[in-house]
Protein backbone atom coordinates (compact mmCIF):
# COMPACT_ATOMS: atom_id res chain seq x y z
CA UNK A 1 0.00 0.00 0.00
CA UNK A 2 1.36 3.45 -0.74
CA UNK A 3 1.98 5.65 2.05
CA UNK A 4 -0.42 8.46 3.25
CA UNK A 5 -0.23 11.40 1.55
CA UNK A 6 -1.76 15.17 0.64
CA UNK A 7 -4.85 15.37 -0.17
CA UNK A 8 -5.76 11.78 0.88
CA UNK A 9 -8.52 11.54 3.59
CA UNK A 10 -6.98 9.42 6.89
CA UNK A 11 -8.41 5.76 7.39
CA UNK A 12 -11.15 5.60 10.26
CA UNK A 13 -9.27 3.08 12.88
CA UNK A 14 -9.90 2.24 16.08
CA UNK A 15 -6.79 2.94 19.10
CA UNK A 16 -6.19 2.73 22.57
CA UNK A 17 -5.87 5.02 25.49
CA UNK A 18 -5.79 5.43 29.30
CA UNK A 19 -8.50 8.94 29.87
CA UNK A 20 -7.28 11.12 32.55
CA UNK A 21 -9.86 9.12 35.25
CA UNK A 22 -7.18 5.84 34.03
CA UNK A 23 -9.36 3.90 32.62
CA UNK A 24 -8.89 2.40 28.85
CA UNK A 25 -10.79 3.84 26.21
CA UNK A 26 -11.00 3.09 22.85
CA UNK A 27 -11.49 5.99 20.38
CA UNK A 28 -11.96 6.01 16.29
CA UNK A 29 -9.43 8.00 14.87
CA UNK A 30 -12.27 9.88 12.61
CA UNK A 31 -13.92 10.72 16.02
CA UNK A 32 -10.65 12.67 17.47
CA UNK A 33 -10.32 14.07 13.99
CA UNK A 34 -13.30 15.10 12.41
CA UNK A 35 -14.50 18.37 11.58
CA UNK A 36 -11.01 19.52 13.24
CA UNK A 37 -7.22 20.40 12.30
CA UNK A 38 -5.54 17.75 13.69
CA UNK A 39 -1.99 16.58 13.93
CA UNK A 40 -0.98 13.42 14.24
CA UNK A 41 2.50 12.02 14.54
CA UNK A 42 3.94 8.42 15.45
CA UNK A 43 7.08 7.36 16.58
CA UNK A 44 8.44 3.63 16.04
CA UNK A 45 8.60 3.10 20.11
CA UNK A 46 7.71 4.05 23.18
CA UNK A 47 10.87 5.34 25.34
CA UNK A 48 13.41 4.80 22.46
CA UNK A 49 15.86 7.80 22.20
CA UNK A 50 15.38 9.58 19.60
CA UNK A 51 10.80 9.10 20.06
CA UNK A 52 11.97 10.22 24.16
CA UNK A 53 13.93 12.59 23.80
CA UNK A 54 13.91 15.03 20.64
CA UNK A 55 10.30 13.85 19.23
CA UNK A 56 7.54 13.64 21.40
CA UNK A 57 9.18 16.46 23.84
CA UNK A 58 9.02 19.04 20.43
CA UNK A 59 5.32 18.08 20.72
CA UNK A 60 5.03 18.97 24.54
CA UNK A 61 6.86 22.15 24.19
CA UNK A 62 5.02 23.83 21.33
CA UNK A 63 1.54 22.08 21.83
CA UNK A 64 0.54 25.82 23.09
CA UNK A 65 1.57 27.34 19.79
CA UNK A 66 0.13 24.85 18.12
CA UNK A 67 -3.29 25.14 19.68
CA UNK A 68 -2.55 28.85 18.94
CA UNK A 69 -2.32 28.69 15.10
CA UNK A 70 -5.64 26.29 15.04
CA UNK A 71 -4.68 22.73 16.13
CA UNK A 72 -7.26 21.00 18.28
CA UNK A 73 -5.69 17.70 18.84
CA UNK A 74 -2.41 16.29 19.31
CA UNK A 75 -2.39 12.74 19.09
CA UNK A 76 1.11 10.63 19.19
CA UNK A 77 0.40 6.74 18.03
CA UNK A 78 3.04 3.77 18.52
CA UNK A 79 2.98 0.54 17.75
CA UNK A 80 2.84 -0.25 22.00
CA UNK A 81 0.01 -1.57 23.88
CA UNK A 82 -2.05 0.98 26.11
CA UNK A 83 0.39 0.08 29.63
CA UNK A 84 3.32 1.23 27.43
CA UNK A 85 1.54 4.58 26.19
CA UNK A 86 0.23 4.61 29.34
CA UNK A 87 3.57 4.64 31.41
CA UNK A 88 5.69 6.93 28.63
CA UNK A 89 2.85 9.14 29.04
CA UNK A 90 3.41 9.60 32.82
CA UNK A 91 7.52 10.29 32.15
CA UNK A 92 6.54 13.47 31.05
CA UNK A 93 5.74 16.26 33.44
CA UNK A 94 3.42 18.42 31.25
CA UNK A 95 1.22 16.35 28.65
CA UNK A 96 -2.14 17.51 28.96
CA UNK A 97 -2.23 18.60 25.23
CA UNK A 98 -0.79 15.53 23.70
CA UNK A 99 -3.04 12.04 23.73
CA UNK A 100 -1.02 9.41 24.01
CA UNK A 101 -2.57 6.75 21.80
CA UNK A 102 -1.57 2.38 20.90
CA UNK A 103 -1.60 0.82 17.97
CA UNK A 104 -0.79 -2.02 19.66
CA UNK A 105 -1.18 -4.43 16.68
CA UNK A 106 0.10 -1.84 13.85
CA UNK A 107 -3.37 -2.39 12.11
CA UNK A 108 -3.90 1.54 11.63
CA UNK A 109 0.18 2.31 11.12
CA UNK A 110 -0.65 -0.21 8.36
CA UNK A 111 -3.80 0.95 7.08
CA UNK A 112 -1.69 4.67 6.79
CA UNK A 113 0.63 2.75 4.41
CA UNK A 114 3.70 3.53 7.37
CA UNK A 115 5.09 0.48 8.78
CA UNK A 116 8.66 -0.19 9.37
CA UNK A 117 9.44 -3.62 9.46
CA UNK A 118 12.64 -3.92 12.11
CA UNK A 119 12.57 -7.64 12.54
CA UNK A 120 15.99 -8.22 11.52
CA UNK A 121 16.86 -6.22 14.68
CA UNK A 122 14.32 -8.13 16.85
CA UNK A 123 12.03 -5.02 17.34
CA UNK A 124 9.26 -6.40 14.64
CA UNK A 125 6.67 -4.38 12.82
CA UNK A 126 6.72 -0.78 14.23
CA UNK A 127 5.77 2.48 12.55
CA UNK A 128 7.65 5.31 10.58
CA UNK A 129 8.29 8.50 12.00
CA UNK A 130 6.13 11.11 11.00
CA UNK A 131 3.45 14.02 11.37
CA UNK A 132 0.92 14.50 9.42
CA UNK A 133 -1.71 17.89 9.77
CA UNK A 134 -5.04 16.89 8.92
CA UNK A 135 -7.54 19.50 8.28
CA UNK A 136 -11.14 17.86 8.97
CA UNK A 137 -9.93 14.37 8.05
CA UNK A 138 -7.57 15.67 4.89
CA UNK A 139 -4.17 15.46 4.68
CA UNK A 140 -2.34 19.13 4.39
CA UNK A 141 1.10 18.02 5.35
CA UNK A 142 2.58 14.69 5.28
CA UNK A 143 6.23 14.53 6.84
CA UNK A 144 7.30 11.37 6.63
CA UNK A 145 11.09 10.36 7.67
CA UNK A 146 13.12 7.87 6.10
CA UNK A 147 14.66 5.12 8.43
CA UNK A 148 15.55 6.36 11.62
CA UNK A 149 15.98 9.60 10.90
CA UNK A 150 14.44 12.72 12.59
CA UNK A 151 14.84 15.41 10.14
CA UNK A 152 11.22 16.76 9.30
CA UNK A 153 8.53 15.15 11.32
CA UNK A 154 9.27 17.83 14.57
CA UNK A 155 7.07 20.41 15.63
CA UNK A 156 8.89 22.99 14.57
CA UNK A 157 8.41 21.33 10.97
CA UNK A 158 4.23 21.65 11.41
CA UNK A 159 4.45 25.35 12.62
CA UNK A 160 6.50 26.32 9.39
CA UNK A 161 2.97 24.14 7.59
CA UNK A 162 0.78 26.15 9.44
């Protein structure tokens, strides 16, 4: 499947979450997204250095700005189970804008056309890095990294999009 790209609408898919009462919820993706500008980013595993420590944190830092210039939702999907999300989540001091969401299977990574298959390196199917803005379930802007790197799917990479 070719990956996700502008002007495509997202897949509808169903992910996991822990709500801010702890309790697991399930939520469409078209229900967080629709009617909304959106952006939604991934990276290929919870508390890996590069997702820990330059990635999801460029979320958590500009999430105000973002909200400023029109974004309604972040939401960060990995290929983890909710307990994972759940505890990466909670090694961050300040995530109250970001939802913290598993694909535990990869079934919507998949459906997005991003998997990264790392099996060689025991780590299995996880997803590409990315972030996409989605404008009322349309794709705008579709950064999508090659391999490891982390060279355009930042926050600082949406702002300059928006």
């Amino acid at each position: 499947m070719a990956p996700i790209a502008v002007g495509d609408s997202i897949p509808d898919g169903t992910l996991a979450y822990f709500d801010e009462q702890d309790q697991l919820q399930n939520a469409s993706i078209h229900s967080l997204a629709s009617g909304k500008k959106v952006v939604i980013f991934s990276a290929p595993g919870a508390f890996t250095p590069t997702c820990s420590i330059k990635h999801v944190p460029s979320f958590i830092e500009n999430s105000e700005e973002l909200k400023s210039k029109g974004v309604e939702e972040l939401l960060l999907i990995s290929v983890n189970d909710p307990f994972v999300m759940k505890a990466w989540k909670k090694s961050y001091p300040e995530t109250k804008n970001v939802k913290f969401l598993a694909d535990g299977s990869a079934s919507y990574t998949k459906a997005l056309g991003l998997e990264l298959d790392l099996s060689e390196k025991g780590f299995g199917v996880r997803s590409r890095r990315f972030a996409i803005l989605i404008d009322d379930l349309k794709v705008v802007t579709a950064n999508i990294e090659e391999g490891g790197e982390f060279t355009i799917s930042g926050a600082d990479d949406i702002l300059k999009a928006l």
